[in-house]
Protein backbone atom coordinates (compact mmCIF):
# COMPACT_ATOMS: atom_id res chain seq x y z
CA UNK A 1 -6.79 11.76 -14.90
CA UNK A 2 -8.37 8.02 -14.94
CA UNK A 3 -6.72 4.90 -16.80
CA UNK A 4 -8.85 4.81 -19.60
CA UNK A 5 -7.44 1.39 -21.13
CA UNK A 6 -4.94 -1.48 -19.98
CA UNK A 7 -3.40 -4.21 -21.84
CA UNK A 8 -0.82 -6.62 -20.61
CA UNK A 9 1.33 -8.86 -22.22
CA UNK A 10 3.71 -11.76 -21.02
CA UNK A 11 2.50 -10.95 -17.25
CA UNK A 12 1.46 -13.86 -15.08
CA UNK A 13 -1.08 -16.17 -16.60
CA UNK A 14 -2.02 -13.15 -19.32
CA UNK A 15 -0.20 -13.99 -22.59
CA UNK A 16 -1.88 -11.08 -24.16
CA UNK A 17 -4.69 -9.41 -22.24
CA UNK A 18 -6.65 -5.72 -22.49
CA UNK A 19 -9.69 -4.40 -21.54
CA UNK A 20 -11.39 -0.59 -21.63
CA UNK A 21 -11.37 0.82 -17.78
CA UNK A 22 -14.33 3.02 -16.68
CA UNK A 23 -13.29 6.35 -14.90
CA UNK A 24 -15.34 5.77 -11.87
CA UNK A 25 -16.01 2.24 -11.02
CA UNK A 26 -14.95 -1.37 -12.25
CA UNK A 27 -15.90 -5.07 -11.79
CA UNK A 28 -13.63 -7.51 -12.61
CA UNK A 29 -15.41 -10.99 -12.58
CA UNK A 30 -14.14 -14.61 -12.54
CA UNK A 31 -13.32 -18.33 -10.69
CA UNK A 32 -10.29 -18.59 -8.93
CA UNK A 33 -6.70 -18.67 -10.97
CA UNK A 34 -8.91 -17.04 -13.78
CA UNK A 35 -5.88 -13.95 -13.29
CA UNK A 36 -7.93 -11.37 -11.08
CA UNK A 37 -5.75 -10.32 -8.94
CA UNK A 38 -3.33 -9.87 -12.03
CA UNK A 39 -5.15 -6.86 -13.12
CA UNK A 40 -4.74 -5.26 -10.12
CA UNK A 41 -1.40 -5.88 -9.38
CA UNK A 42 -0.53 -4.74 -13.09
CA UNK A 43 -2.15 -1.13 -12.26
CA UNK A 44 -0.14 -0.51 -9.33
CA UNK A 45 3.05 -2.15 -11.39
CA UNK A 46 2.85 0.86 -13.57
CA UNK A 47 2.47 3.30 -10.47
CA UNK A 48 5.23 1.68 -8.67
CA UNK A 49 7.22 0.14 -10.89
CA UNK A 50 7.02 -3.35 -8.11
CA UNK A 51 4.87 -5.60 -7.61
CA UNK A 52 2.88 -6.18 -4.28
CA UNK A 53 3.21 -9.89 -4.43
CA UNK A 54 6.90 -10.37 -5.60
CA UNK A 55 10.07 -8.75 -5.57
CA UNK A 56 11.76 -10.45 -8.37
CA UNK A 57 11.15 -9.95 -11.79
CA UNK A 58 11.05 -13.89 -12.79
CA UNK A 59 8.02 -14.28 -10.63
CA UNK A 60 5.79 -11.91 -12.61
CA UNK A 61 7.40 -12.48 -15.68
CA UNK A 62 5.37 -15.42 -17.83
CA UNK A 63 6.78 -18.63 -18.12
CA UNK A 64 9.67 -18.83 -20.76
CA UNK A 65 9.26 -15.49 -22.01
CA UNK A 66 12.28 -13.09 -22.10
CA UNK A 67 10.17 -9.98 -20.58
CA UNK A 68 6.90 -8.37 -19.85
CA UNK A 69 4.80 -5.32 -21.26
CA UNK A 70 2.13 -3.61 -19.38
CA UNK A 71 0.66 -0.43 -21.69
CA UNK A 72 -2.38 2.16 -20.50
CA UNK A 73 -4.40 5.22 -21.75
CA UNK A 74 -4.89 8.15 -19.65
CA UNK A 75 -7.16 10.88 -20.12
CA UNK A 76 -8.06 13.66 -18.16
CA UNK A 77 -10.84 16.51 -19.33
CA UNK A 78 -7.73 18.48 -21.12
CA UNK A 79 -5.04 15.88 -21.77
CA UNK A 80 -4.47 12.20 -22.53
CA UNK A 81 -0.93 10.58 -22.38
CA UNK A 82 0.41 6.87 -23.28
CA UNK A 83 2.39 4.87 -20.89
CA UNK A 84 4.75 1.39 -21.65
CA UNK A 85 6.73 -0.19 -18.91
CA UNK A 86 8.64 -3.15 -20.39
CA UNK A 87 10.46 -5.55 -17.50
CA UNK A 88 12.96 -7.90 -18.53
CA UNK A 89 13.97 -11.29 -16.78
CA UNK A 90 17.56 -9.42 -16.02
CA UNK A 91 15.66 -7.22 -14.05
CA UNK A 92 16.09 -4.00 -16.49
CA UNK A 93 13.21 -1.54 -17.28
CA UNK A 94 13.05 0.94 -19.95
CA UNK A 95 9.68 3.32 -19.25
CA UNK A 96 8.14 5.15 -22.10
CA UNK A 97 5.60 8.08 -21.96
CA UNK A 98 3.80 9.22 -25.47
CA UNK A 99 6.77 6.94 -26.99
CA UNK A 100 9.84 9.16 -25.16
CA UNK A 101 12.12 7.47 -22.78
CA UNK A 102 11.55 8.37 -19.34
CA UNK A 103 14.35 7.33 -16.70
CA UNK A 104 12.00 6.40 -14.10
CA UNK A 105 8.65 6.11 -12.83
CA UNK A 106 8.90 9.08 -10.79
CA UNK A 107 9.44 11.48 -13.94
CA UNK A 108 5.94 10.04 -15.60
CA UNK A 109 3.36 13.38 -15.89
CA UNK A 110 0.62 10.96 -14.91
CA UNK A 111 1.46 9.14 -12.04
CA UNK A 112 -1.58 8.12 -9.73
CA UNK A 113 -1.27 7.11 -5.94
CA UNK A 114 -2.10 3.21 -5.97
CA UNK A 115 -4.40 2.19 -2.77
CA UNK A 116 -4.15 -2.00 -3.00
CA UNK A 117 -6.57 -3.63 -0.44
CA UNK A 118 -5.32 -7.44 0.11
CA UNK A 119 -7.87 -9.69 0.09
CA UNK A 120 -6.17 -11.13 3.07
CA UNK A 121 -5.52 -7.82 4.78
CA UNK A 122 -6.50 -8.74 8.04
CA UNK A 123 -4.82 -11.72 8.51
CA UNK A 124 -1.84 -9.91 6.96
CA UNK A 125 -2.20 -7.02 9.94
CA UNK A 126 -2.39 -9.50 12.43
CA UNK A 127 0.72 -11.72 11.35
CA UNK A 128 3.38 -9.06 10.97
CA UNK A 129 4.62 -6.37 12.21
CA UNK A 130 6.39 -5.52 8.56
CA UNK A 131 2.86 -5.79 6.59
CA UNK A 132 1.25 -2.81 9.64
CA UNK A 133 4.39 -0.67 8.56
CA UNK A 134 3.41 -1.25 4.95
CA UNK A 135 -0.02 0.77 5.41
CA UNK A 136 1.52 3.44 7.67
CA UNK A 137 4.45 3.68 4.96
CA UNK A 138 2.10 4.24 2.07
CA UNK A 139 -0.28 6.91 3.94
CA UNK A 140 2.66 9.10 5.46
CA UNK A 141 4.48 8.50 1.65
CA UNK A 142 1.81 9.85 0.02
CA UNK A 143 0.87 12.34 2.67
CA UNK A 144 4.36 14.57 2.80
CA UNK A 145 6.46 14.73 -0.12
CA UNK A 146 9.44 14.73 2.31
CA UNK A 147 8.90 11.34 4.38
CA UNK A 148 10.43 9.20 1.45
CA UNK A 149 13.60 11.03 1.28
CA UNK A 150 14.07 11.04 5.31
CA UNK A 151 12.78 7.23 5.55
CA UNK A 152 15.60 6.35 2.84
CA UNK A 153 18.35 8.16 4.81
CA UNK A 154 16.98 6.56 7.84
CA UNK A 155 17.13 3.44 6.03
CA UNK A 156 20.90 4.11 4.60
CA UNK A 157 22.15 4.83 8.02
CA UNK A 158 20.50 1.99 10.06
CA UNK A 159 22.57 -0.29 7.07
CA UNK A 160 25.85 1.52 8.26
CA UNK A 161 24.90 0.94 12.13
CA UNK A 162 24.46 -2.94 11.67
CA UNK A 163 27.09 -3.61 9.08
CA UNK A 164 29.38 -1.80 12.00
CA UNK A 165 27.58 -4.18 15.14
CA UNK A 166 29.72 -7.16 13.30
CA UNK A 167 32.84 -6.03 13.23
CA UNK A 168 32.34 -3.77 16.36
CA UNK A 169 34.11 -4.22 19.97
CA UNK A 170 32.78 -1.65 21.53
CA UNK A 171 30.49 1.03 21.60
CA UNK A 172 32.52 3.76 20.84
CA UNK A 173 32.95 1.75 17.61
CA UNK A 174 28.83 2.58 16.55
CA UNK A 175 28.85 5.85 18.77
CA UNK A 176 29.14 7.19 14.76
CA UNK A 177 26.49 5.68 13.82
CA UNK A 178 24.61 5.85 16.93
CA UNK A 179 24.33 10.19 16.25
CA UNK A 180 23.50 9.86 13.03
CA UNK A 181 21.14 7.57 13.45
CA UNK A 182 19.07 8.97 16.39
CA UNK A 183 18.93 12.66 14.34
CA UNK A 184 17.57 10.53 11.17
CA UNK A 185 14.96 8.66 13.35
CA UNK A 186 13.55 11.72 15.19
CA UNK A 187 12.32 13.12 11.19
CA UNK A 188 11.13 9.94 10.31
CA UNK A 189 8.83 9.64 13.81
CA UNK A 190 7.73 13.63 13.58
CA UNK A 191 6.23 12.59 10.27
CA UNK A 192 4.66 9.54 11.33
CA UNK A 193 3.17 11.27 14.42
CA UNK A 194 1.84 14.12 12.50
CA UNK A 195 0.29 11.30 9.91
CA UNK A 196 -1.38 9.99 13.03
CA UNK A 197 -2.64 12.87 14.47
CA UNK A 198 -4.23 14.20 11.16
CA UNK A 199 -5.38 10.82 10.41
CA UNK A 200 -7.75 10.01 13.18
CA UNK A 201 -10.87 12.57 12.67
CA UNK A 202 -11.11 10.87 9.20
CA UNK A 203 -10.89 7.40 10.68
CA UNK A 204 -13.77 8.82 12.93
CA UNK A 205 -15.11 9.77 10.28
CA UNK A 206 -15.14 6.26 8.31
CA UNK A 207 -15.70 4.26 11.43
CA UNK A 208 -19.32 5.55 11.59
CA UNK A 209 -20.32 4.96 7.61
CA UNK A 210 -19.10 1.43 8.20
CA UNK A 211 -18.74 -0.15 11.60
CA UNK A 212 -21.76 -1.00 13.93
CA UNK A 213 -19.38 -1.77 16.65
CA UNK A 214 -17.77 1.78 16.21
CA UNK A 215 -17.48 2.25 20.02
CA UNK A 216 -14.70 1.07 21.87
CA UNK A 217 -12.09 1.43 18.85
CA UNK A 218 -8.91 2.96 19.48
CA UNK A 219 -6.14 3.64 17.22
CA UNK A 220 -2.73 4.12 18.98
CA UNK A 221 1.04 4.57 16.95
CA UNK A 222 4.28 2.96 18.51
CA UNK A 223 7.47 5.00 17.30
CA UNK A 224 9.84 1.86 18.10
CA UNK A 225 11.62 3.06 20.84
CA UNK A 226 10.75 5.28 24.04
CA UNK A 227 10.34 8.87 23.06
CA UNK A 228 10.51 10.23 25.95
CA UNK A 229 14.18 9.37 26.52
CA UNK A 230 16.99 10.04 24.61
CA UNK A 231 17.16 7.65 21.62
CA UNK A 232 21.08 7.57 21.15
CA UNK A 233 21.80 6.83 24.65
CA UNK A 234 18.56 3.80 24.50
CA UNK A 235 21.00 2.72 21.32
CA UNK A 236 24.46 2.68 23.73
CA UNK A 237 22.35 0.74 26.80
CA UNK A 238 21.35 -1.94 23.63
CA UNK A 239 24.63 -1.97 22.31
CA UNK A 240 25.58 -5.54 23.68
CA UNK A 241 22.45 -6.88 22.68
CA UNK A 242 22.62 -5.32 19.38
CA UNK A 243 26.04 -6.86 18.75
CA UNK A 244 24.71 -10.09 19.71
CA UNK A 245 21.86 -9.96 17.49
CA UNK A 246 24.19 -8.55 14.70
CA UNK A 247 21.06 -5.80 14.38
CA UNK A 248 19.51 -2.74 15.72
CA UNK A 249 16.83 -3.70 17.88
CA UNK A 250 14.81 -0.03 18.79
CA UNK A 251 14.32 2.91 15.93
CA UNK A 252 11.48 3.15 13.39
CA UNK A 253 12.10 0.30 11.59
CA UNK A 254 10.65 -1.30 14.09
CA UNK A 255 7.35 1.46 14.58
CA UNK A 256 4.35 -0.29 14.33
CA UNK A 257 0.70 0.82 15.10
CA UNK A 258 -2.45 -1.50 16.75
CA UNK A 259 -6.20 -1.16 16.50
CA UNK A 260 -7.72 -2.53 19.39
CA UNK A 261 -11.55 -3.32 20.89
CA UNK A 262 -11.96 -2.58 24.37
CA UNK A 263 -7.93 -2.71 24.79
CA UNK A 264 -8.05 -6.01 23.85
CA UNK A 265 -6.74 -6.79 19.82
CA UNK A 266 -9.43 -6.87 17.37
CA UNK A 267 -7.85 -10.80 16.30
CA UNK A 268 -9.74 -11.50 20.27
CA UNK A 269 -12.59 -9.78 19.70
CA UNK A 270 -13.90 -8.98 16.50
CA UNK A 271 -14.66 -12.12 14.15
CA UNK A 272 -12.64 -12.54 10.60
CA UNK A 273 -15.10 -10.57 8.68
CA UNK A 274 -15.25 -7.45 11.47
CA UNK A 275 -11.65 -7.34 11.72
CA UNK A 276 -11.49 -7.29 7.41
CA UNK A 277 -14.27 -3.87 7.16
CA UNK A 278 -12.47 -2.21 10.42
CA UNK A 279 -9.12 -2.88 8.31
CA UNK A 280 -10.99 -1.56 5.27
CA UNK A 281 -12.36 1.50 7.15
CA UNK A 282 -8.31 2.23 8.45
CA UNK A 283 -7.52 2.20 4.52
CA UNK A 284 -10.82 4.32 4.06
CA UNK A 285 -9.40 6.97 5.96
CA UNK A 286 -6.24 7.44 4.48
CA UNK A 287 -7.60 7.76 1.25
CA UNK A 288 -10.35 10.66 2.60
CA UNK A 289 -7.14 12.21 4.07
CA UNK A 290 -5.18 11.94 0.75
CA UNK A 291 -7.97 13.67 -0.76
CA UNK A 292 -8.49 16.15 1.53
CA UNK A 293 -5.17 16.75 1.32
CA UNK A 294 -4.32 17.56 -2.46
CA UNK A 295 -5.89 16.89 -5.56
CA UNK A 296 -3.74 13.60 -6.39
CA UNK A 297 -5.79 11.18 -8.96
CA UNK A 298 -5.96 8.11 -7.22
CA UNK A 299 -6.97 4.25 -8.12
CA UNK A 300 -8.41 2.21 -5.60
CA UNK A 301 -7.98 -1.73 -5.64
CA UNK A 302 -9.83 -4.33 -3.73
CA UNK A 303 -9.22 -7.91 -4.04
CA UNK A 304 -12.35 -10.09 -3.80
CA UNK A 305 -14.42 -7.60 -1.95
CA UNK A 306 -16.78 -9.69 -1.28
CA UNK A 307 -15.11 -12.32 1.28
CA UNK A 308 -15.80 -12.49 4.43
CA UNK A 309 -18.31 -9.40 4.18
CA UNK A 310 -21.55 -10.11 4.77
CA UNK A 311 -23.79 -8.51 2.51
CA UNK A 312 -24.72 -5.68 4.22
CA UNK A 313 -21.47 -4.39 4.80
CA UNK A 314 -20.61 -5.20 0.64
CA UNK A 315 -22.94 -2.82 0.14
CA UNK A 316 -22.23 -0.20 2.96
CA UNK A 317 -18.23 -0.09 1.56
CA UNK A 318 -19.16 -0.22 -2.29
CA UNK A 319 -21.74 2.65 -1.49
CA UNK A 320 -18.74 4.67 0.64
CA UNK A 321 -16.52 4.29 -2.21
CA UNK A 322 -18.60 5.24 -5.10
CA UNK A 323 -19.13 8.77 -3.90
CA UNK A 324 -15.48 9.23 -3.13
CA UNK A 325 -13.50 10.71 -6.84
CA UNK A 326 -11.39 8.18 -7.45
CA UNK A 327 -11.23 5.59 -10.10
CA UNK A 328 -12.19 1.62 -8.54
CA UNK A 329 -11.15 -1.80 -9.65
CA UNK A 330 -12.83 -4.57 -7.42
CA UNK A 331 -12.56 -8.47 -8.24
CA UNK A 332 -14.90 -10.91 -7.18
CA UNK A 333 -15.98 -14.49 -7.73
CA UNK A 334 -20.11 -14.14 -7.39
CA UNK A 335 -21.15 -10.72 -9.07
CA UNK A 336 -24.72 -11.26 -7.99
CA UNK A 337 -24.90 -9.65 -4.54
CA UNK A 338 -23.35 -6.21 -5.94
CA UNK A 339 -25.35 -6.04 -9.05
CA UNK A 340 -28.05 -3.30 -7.69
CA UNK A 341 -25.18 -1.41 -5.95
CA UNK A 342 -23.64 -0.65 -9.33
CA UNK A 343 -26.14 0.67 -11.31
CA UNK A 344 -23.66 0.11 -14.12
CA UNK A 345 -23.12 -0.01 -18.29
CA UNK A 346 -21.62 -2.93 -19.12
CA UNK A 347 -18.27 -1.28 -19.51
CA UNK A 348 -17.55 -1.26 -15.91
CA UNK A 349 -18.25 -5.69 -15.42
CA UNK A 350 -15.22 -7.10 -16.96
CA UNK A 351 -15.37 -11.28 -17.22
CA UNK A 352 -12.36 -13.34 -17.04
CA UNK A 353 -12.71 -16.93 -18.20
């Protein structure tokens, strides 16, 4: 099932905007500000119900209106369905499918796995630890149904450990905590691991359709704490530095994972537009895994493909990803370098002003 058409209303700089989608492959055109990278975040708004910019509601929410609307049709060979998510500035949604009420996102029939590629994404690995976590979050998510539910626990726990470390005197006061916590950490990192592990022939896999400097590229996952000693009694030894801190310094909120060049990291030795495709080719492979993995429809994002890729590469990632089945939105200011890539109807180039 492919989004078929979008319109948005009251979102960002769109006061009313729609457009037909193709089912494969789509070019969204225009100059900076012209509301690009609106589109896209609107599509995965209606997959996630969030946006990957903001967290508040104000912030996507156009200037002096009192909510937003963001509306699609999806068809598949044997079944189309309408969906409405309407977002008010008090931060309340009400989610319609085919015009019935649905309580959340989660309950839609149609409800695609979202793959948004940053424009900045490489500088956005290399800054922060939290944005790394973001990719592994989405590609073990989306890999076993069960990961969400133990990361939220996880999550719910580590909240009860730190809200303890203030109060706490001791560490038999977050000894509690300290049990709980360790047993809820251990699921979390077992998925993670077993993400990794069935991750890295497909990362293989993409590194040789599009990296020349393929050799010497390793892929490594850090859990957060050491694994090979007992996690509850590494959270007792840290216990005085965690109260100091008033938070939990080891555990999977901290896991994190590095992609390095000759052991060195790719920010040393790779320049701006190497480090972007091997970023792209990390995000390649989850989405060969995903569907490898089960038949999940699945819309693709990129945000200004083109920069920073030299031309070459432009046309060795548009050519990957146009013989994968999923459906593509790409944005980009200069639509002349992909225009004998696409071999496209018109319906696919979509011009902002």
């Amino acid at each position: 099932m492919t989004i078929t058409s979008l319109k948005i209303d009251q979102f960002r700089c769109f006061t009313s905007w729609s457009s037909e989608l193709h089912p494969t492959l789509n070019v969204i055109v225009g100059q900076n500000g012209s509301g690009k990278t609106s589109v896209l975040e609107s599509i995965y708004y209606l997959a996630y119900g969030k946006s990957f910019r903001h967290r508040s509601a104000q912030a996507i929410i156009q200037e002096q209106q009192a909510h937003l609307t963001i509306q699609a049709n999806c068809t598949s060979q044997t079944e189309t369905c309408h969906i409405a998510i309407r977002k008010t500035q008090e931060n309340s949604s009400t989610i319609r499918e085919d015009g019935d009420k649905v309580n959340r996102i989660s309950q839609l029939s149609y409800r695609p796995a979202v793959c948004y590629l940053d424009s900045d994404l490489h500088r956005l690995y290399n800054r922060q630890s939290s944005e790394r976590r973001k990719i592994l979050d989405w590609g073990a998510f989306h890999y076993c149904e069960q990961y969400a539910k133990d990361w939220r626990n996880f999550q719910r726990i580590l909240k009860q450990r730190n809200a303890a470390l203030i109060d706490a005197y001791s560490i038999k006061d977050t000894q509690v905590w300290d049990r709980q916590l360790s047993v809820a950490a251990q699921l979390v990192h077992e998925h993670r691991t077993t993400y990794f592990q069935s991750i890295r022939p497909y990362f293989e896999e993409a590194l040789i359709a599009l990296c020349h400097f393929k050799e010497g590229i390793t892929l490594d996952y850090h859990p957060g704490w050491d694994t090979s000693q007992c996690f509850e009694q590494q959270l007792s030894e840290s216990f005085s530095r965690d109260k100091l801190g008033k938070i939990t310094h080891l555990g999977p909120q901290r896991g994190d994972f590095s992609l390095k060049y000759d052991n060195k990291k790719i920010s040393e030795r790779r320049s701006q537009g190497e480090q972007k495709i091997l970023l792209y080719t990390l995000r390649m492979a989850q989405i060969l895994l995903l569907l490898e993995q089960k038949p999940t429809p699945l819309i693709v994002l990129i945000d200004d493909i083109i920069a920073e890729i030299d031309i070459s590469r432009q046309k060795k990632l548009l050519g990957f990803l146009k013989n994968l089945p999923v459906q593509l939105l790409v944005t980009c200011t200069n639509f002349q370098h992909l225009h004998n890539e696409i071999e496209a109807p018109s319906q696919q180039i979509i011009t902002l002003d």
